[in-house]
PDB file of N, CA and C in Angstrom:
ATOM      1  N   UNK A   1      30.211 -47.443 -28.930  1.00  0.00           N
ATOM      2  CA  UNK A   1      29.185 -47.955 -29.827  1.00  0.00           C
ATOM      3  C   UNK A   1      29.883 -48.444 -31.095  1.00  0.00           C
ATOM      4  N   UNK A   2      29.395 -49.560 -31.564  1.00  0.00           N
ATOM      5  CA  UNK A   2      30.474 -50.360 -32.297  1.00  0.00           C
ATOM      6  C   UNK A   2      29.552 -49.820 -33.992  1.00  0.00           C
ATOM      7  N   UNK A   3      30.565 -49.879 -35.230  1.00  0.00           N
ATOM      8  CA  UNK A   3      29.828 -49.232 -36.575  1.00  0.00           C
ATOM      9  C   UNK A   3      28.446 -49.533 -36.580  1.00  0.00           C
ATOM     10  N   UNK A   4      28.329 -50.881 -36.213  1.00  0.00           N
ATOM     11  CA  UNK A   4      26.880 -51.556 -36.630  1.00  0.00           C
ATOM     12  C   UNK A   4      25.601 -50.972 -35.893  1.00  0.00           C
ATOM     13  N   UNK A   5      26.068 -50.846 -34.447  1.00  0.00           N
ATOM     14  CA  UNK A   5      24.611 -50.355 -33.611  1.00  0.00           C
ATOM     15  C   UNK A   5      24.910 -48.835 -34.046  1.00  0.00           C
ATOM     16  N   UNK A   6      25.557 -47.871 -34.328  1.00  0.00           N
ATOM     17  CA  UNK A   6      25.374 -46.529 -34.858  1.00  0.00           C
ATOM     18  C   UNK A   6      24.773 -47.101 -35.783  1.00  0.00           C
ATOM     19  N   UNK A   7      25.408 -47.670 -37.045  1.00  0.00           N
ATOM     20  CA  UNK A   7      23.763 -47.403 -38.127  1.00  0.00           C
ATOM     21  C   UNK A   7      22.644 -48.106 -37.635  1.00  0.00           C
ATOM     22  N   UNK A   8      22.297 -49.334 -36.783  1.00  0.00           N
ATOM     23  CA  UNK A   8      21.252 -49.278 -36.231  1.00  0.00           C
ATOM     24  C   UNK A   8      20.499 -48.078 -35.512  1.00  0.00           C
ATOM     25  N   UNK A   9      21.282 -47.494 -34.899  1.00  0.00           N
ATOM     26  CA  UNK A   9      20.542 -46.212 -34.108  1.00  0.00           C
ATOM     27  C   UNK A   9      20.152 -45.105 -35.271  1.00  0.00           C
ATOM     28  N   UNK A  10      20.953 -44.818 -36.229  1.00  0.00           N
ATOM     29  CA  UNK A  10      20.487 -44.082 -36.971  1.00  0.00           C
ATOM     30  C   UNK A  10      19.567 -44.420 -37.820  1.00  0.00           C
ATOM     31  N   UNK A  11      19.261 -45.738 -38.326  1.00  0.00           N
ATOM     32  CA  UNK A  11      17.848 -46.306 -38.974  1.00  0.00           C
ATOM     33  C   UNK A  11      16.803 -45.840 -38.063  1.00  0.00           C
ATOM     34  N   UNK A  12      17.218 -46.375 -36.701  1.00  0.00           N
ATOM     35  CA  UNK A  12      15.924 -46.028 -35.801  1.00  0.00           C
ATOM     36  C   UNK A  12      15.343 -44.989 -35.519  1.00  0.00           C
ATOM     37  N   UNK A  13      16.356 -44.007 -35.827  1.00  0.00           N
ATOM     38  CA  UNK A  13      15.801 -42.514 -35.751  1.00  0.00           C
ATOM     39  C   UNK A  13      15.161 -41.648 -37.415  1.00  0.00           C
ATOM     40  N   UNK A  14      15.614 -42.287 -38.101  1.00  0.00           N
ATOM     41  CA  UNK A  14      15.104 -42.159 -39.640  1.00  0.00           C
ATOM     42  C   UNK A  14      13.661 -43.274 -39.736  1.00  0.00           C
ATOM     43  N   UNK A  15      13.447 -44.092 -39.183  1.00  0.00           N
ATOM     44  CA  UNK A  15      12.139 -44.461 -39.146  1.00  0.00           C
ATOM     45  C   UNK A  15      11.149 -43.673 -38.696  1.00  0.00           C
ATOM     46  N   UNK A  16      11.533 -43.373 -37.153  1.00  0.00           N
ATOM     47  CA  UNK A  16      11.144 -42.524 -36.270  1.00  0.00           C
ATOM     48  C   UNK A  16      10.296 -41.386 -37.111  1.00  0.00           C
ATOM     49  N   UNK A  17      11.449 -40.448 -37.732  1.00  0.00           N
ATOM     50  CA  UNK A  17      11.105 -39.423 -38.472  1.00  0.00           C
ATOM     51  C   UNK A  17      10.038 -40.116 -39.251  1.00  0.00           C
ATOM     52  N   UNK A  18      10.001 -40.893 -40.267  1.00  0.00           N
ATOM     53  CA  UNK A  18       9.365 -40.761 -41.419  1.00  0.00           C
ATOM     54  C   UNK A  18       7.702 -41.478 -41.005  1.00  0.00           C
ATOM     55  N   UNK A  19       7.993 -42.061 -39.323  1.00  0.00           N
ATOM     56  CA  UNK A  19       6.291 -43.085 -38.903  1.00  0.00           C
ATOM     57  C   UNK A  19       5.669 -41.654 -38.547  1.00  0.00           C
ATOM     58  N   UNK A  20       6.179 -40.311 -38.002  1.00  0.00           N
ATOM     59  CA  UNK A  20       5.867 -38.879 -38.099  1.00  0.00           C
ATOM     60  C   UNK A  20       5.601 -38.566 -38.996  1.00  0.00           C
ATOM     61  N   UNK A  21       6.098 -38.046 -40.177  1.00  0.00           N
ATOM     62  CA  UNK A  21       5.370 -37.663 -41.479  1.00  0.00           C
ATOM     63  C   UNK A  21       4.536 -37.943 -41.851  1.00  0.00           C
ATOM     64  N   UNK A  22       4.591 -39.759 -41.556  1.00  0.00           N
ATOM     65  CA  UNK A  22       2.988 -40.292 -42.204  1.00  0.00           C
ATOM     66  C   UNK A  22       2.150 -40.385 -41.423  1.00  0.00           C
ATOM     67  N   UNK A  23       2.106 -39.487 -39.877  1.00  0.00           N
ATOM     68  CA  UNK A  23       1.020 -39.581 -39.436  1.00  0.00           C
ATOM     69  C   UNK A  23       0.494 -38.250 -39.148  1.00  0.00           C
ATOM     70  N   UNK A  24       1.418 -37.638 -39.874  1.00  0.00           N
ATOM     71  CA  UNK A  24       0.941 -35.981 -40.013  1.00  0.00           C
ATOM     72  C   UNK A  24       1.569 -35.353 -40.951  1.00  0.00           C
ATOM     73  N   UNK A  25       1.354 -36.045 -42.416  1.00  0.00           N
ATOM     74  CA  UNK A  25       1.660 -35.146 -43.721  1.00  0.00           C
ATOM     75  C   UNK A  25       1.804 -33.944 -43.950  1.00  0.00           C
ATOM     76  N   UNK A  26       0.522 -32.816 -43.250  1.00  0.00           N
ATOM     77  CA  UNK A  26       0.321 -31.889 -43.606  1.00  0.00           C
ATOM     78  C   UNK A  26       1.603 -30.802 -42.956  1.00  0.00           C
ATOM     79  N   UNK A  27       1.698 -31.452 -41.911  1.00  0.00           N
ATOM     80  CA  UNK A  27       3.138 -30.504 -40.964  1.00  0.00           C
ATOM     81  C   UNK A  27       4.412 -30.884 -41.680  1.00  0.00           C
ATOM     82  N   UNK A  28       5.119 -32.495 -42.391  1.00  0.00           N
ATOM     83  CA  UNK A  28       5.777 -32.844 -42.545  1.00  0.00           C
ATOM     84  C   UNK A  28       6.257 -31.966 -43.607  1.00  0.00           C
ATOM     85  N   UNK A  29       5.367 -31.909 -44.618  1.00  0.00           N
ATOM     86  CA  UNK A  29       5.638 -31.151 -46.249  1.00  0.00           C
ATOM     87  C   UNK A  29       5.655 -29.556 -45.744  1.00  0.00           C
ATOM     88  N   UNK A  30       5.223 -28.440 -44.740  1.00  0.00           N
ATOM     89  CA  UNK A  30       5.041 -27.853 -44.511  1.00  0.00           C
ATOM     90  C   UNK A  30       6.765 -27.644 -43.780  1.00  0.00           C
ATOM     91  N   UNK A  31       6.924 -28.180 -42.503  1.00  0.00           N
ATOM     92  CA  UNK A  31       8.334 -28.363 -42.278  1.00  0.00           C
ATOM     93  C   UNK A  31       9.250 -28.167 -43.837  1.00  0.00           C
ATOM     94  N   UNK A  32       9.285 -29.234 -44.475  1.00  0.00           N
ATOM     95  CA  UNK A  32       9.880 -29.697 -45.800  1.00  0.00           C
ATOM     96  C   UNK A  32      10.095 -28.183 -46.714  1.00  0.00           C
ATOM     97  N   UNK A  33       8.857 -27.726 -46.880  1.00  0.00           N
ATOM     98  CA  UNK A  33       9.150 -26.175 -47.521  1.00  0.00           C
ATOM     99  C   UNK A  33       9.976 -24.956 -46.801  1.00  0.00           C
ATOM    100  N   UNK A  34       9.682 -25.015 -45.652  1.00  0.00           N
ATOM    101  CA  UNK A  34      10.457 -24.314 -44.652  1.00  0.00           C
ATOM    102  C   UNK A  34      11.684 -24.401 -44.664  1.00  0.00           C
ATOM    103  N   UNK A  35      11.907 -25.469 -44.566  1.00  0.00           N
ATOM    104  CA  UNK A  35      13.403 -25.719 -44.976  1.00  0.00           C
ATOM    105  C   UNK A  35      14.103 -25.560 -46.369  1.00  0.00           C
ATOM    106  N   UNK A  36      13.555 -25.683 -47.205  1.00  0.00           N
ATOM    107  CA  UNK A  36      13.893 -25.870 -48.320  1.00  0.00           C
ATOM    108  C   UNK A  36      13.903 -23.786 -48.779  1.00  0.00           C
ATOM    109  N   UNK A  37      12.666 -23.221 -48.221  1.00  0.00           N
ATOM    110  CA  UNK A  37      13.129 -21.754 -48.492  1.00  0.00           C
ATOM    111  C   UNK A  37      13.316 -21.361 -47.305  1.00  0.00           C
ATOM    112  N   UNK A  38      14.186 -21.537 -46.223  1.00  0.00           N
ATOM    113  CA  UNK A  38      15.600 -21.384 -45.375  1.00  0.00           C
ATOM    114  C   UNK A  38      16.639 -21.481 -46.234  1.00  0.00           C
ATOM    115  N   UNK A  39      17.316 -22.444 -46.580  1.00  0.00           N
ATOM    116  CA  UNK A  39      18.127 -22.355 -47.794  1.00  0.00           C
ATOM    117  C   UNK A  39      17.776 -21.799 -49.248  1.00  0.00           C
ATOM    118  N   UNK A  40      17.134 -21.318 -49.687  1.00  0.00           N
ATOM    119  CA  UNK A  40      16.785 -20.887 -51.043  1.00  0.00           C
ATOM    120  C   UNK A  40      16.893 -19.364 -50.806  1.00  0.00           C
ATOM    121  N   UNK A  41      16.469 -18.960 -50.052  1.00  0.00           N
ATOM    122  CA  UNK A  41      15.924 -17.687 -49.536  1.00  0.00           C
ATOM    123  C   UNK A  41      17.276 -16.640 -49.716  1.00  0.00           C
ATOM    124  N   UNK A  42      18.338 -16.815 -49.467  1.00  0.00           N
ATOM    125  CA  UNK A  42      19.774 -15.961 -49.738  1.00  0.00           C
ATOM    126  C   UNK A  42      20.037 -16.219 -51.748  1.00  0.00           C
ATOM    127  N   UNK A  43      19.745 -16.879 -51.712  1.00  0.00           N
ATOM    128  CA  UNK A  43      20.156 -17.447 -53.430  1.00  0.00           C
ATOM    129  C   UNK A  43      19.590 -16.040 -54.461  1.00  0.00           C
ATOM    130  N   UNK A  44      20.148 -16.338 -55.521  1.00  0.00           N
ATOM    131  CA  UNK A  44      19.823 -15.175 -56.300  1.00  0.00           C
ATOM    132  C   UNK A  44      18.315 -15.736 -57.247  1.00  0.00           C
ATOM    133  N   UNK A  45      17.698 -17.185 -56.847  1.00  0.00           N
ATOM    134  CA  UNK A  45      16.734 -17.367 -57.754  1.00  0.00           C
ATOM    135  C   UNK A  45      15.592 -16.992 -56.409  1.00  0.00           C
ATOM    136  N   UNK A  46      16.016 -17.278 -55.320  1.00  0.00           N
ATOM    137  CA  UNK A  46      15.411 -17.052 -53.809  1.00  0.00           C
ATOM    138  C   UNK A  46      15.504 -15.395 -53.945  1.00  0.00           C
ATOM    139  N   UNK A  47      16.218 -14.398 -53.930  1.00  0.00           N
ATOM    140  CA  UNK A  47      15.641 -13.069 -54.214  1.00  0.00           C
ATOM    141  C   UNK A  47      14.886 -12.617 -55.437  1.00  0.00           C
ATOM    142  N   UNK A  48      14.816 -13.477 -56.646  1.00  0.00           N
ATOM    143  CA  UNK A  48      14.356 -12.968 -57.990  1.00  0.00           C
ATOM    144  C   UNK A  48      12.923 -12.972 -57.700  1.00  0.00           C
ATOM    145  N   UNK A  49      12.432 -14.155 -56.668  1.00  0.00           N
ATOM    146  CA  UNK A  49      11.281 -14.257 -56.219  1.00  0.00           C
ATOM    147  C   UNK A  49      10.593 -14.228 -54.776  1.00  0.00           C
ATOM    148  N   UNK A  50      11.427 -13.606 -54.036  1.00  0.00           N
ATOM    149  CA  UNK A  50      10.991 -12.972 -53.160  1.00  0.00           C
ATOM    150  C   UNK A  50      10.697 -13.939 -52.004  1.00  0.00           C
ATOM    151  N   UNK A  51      11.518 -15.059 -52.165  1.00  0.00           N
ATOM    152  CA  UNK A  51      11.344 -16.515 -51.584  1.00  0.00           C
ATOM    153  C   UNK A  51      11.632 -15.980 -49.485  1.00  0.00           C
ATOM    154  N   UNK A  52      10.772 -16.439 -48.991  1.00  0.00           N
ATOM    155  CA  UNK A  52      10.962 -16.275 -47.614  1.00  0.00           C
ATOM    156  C   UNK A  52      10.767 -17.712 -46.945  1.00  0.00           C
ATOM    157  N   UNK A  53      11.344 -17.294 -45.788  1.00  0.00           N
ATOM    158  CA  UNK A  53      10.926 -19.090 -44.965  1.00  0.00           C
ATOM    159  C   UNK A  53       9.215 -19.276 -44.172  1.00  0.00           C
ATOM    160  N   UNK A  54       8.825 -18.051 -43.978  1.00  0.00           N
ATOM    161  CA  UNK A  54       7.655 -17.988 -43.177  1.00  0.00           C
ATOM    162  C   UNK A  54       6.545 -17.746 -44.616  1.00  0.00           C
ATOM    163  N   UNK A  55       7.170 -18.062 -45.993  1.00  0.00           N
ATOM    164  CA  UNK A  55       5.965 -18.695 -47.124  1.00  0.00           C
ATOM    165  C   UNK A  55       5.158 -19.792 -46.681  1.00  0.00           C
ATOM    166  N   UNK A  56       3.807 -19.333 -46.882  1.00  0.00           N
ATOM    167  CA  UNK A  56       2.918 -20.632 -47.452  1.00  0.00           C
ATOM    168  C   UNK A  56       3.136 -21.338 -48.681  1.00  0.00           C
ATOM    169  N   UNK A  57       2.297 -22.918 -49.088  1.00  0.00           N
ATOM    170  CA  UNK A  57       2.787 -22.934 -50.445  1.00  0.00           C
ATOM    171  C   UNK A  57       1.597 -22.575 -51.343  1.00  0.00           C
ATOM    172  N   UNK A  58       0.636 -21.561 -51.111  1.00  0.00           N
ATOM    173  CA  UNK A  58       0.029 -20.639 -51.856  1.00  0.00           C
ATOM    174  C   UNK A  58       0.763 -19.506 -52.035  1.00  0.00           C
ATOM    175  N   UNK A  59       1.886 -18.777 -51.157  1.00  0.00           N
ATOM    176  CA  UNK A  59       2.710 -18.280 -51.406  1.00  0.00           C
ATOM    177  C   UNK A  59       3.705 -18.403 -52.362  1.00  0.00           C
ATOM    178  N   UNK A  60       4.061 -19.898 -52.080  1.00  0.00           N
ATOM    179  CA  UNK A  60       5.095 -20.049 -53.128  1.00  0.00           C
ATOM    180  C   UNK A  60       4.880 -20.099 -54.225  1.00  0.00           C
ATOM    181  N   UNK A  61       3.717 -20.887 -54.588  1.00  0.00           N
ATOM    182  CA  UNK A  61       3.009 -21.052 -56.163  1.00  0.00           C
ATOM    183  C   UNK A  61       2.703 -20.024 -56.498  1.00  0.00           C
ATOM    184  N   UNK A  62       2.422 -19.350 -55.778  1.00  0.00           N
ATOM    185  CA  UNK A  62       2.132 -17.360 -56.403  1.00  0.00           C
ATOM    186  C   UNK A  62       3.948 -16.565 -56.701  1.00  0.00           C
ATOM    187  N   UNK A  63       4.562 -17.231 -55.901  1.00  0.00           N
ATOM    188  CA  UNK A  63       6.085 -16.496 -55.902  1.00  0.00           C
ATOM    189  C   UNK A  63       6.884 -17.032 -57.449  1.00  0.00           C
ATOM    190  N   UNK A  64       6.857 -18.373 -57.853  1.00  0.00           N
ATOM    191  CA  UNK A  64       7.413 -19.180 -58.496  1.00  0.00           C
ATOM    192  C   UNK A  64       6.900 -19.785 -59.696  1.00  0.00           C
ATOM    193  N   UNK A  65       6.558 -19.352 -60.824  1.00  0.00           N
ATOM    194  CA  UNK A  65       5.613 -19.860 -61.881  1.00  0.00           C
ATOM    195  C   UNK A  65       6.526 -21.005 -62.572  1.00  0.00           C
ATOM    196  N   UNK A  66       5.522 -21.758 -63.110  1.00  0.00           N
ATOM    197  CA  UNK A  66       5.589 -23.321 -63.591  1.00  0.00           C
ATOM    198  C   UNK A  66       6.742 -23.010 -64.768  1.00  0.00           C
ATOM    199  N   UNK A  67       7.721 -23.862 -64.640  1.00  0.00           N
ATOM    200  CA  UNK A  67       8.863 -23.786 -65.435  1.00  0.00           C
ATOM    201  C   UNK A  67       8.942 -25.406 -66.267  1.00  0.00           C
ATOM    202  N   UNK A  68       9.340 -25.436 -67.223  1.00  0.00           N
ATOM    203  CA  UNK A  68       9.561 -26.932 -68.481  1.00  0.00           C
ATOM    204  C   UNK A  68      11.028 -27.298 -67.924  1.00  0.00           C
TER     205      UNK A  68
END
């Protein structure tokens, strides 16, 4: 596969992803947090608040108060 059709293939699969998100937001951002406290979750601001991956984000907004 020559440079050009790899980044073609990889556009095509980053479209892919994102014609998914927008046709199901609510899983996409939901995924999106999951991931985001998967990685947070070992961190020392991820234990100060008790950050887990199986949070809701009524969870989180209850875990994490509004910072400036």
């Amino acid at each position: 596969m020559s440079g050009w059709s790899a980044l073609a293939h990889q556009g095509r699969l980053a479209l892919g992803r994102q014609i998914a998100a927008w046709n199901a937001p609510r899983a996409a951002q939901q995924a999106c947090l999951r991931r985001l406290l998967t990685l947070t979750a070992g961190s020392a601001f991820g234990a100060e608040h008790g950050l887990r991956p199986e949070m809701t984000v009524a969870d989180w907004q209850g875990a994490v108060p509004v910072r400036e």
